[in-house]
C-alpha atoms as a PDB file:
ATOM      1  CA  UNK A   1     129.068 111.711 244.333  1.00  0.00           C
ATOM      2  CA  UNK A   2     128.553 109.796 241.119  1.00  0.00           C
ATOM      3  CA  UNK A   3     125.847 109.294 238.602  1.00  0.00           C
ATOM      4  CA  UNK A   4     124.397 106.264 239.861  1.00  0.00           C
ATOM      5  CA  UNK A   5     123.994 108.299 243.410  1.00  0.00           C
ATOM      6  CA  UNK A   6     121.652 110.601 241.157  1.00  0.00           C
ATOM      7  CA  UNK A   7     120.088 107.821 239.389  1.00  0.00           C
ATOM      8  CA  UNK A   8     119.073 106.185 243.010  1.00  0.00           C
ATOM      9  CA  UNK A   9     117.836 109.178 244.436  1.00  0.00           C
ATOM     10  CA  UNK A  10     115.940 111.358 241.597  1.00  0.00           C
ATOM     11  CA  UNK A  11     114.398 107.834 239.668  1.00  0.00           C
ATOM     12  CA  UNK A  12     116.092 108.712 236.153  1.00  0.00           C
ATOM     13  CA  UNK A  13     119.150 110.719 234.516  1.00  0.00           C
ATOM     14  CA  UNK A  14     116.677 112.809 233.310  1.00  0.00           C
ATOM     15  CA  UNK A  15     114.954 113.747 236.359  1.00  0.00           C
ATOM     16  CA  UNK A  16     118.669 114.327 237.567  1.00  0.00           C
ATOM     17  CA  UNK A  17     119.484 116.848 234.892  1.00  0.00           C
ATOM     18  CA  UNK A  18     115.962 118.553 235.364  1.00  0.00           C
ATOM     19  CA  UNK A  19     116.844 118.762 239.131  1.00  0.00           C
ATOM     20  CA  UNK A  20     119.417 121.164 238.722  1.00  0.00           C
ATOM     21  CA  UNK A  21     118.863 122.914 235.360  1.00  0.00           C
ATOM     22  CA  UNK A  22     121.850 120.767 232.930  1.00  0.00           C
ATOM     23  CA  UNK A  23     121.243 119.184 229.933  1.00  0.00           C
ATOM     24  CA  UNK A  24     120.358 115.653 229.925  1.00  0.00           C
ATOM     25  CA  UNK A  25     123.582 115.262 227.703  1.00  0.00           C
ATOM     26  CA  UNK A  26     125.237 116.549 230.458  1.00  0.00           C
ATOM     27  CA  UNK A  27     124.650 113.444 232.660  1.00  0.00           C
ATOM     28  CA  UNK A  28     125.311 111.562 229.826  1.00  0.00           C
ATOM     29  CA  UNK A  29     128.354 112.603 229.726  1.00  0.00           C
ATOM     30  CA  UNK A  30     129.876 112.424 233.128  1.00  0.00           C
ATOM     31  CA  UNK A  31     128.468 109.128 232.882  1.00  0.00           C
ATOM     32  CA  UNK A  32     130.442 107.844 229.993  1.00  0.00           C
ATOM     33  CA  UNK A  33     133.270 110.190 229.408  1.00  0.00           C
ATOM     34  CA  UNK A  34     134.070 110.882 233.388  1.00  0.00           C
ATOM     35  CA  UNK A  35     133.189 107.599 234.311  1.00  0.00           C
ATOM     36  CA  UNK A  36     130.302 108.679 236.552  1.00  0.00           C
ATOM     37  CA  UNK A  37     132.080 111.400 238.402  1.00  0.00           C
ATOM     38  CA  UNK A  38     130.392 114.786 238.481  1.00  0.00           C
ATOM     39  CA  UNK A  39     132.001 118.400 238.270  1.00  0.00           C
ATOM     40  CA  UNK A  40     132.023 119.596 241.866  1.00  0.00           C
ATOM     41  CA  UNK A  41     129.975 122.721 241.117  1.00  0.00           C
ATOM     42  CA  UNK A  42     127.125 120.548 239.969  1.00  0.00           C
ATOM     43  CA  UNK A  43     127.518 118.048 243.095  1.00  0.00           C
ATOM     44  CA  UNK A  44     127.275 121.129 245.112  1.00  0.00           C
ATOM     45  CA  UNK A  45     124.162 122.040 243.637  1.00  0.00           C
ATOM     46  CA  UNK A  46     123.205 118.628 244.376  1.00  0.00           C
ATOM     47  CA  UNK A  47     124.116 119.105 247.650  1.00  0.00           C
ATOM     48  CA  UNK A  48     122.141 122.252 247.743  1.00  0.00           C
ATOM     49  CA  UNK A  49     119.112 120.453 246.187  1.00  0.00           C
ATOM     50  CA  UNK A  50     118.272 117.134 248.293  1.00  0.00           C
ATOM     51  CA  UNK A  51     119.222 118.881 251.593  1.00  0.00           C
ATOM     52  CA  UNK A  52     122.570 117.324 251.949  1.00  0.00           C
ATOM     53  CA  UNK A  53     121.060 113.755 251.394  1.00  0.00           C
ATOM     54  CA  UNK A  54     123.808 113.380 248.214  1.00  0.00           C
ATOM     55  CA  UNK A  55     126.887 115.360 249.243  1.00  0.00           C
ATOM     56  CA  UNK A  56     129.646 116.593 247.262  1.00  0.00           C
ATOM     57  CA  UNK A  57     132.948 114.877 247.533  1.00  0.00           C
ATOM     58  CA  UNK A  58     134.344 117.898 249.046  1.00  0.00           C
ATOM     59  CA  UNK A  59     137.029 117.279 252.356  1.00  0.00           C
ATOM     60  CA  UNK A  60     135.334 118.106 255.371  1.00  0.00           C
ATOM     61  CA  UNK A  61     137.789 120.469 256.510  1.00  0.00           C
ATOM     62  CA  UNK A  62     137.141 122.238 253.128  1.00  0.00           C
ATOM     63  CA  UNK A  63     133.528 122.630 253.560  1.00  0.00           C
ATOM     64  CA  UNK A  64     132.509 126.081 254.548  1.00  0.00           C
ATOM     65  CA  UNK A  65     128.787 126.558 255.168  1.00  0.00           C
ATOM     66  CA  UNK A  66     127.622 124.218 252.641  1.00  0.00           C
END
């Protein structure tokens, strides 16, 4: 999962940030500095949030009720 994943789905960085509770510096952030990528506890919560519609770049054979 990557920024622009969040971007499509929740409209703005912003909204993305609001969606799970992290600054909007936050986004920022991975955007610039990680080059979109997202730490995987927040793309779980991602996960967690939209259902599984974004999913964490976790290996399948990792996942474990997620």
């Amino acid at each position: 999962m990557k920024v622009r994943d969040l971007v499509k789905f929740y409209g703005t960085q912003s909204a993305a940030a609001d969606a799970i509770k992290v600054s909007r510096a936050a986004v920022s952030l991975w955007k610039v500095v990680n080059k979109g990528a997202i730490p995987i506890d927040q793309q779980i919560a991602y996960e967690l949030d939209t259902g599984g519609k974004l999913r964490a770049d976790i290996p399948h054979s990792m996942r474990h009720g997620i």
